[in-house]
Structures are given as C-alpha cells and as structure tokens.
Protein backbone atom coordinates (compact mmCIF):
# COMPACT_ATOMS: atom_id res chain seq x y z
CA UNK A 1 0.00 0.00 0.00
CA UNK A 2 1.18 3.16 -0.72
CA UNK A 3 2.00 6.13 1.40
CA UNK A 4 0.17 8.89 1.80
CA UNK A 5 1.95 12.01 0.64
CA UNK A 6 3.84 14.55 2.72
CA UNK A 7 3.30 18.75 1.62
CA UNK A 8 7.14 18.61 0.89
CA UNK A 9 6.80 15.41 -1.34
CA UNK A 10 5.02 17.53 -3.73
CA UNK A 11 6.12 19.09 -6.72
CA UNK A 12 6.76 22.85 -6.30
CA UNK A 13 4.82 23.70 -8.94
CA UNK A 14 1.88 21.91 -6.88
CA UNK A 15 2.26 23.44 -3.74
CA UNK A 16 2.42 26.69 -5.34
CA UNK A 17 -1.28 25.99 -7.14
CA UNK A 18 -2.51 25.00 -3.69
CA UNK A 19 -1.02 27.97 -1.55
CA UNK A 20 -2.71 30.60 -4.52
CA UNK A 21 -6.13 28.54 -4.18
CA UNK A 22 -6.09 29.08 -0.42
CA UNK A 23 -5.12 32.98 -0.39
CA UNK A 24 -7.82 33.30 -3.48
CA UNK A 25 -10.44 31.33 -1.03
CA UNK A 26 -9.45 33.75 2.03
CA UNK A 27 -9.80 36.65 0.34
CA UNK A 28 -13.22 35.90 -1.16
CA UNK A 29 -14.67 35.05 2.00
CA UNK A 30 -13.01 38.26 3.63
CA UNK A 31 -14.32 40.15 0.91
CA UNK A 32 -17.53 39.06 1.50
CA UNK A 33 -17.41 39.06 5.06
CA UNK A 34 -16.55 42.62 5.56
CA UNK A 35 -18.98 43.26 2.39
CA UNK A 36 -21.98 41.57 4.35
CA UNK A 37 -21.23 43.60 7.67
CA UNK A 38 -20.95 47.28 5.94
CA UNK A 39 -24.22 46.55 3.74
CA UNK A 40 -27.62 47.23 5.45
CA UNK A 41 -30.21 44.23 5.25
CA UNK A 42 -32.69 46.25 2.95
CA UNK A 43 -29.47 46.05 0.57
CA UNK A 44 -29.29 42.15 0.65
CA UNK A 45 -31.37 39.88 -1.03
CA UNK A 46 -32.53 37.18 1.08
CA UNK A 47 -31.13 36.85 5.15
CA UNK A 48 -27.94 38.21 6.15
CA UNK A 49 -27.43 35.08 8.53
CA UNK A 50 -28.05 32.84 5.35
CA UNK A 51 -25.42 34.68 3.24
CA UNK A 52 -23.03 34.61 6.44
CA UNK A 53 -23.33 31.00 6.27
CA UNK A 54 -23.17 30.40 2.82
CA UNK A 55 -20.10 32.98 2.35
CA UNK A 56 -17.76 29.25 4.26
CA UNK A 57 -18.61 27.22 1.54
CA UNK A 58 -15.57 27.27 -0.33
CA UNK A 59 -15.31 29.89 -3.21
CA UNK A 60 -19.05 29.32 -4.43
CA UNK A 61 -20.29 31.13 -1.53
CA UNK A 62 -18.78 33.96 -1.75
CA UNK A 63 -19.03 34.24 -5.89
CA UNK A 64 -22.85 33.62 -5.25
CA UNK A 65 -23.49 36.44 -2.76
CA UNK A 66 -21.80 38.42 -4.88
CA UNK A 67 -23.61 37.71 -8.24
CA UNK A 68 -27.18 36.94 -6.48
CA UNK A 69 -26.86 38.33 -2.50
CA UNK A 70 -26.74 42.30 -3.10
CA UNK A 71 -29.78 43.97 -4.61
CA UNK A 72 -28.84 45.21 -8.13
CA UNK A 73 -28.37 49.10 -8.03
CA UNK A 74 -27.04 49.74 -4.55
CA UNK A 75 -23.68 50.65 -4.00
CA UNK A 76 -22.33 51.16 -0.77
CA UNK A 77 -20.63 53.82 -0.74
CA UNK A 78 -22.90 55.96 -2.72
CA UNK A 79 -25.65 54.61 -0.56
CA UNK A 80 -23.83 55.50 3.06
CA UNK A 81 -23.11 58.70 1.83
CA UNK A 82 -26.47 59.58 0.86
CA UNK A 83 -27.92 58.64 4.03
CA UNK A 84 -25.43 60.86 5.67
CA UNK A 85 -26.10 63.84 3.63
C-alpha cells in the first residue's frame, strides 16, 4: 500500500497551485465578510445570517453572494453617503 503524501513530497509547482487557491479562497470570504457587515439588510437579497453561512462554503459562496446576494443598483458607498447627507 502506498504512502500517503507529505506537503514537501510535492512538486513545487503543486504546492504553489494549492497555496494561490487558499489565499484566493481567504480573500473571497473576507471580501464578503466585511462586504456583508458594511451593507444594510434592505441592501441584501434574502437573510444576512443565510449569506453569512453560505459565504464558508468554499469559493461558491462567496461568488454567489456576490452575483445573487446584493440587490442590483445599490452601491455602498454611494448609498452610506447619501444617508449621511
């Protein structure tokens, strides 16, 4: 039977795909994150708790609050800073 395989028994040029996958995974569920929390509920299509949830589920989670979670035509920015002034 063989062996599993050790992170150094890979090829570089695999453990650089992986490494990129994870920061590119980290960063869309950041992005979202901190996207969710700034954006008021009226904003969101659906539950903010749901897309909390579904923003873990590894890169389609974030992609899909992104394409289908925000209402089309608010931005926020433009949207904070008309409620401030």
């Amino acid at each position: 039977m063989a062996r599993n395989k050790q992170w150094q028994d890979l090829p570089a040029s695999t453990r650089l795909r992986i490494t990129i996958l994870g920061v590119v995974q980290v960063v869309l569920l950041a992005a979202a994150l901190w996207d969710l929390r700034r954006r008021a509920a009226a904003q969101i299509n659906g539950n903010k708790k749901m897309w909390y949830g579904l923003a873990f589920v590894n890169y389609v989670g974030p992609i899909a609050y992104f394409i289908f979670g925000r209402k089309s035509g608010t931005n926020l920015v433009t949207d904070s800073a008309q409620a401030s002034g």
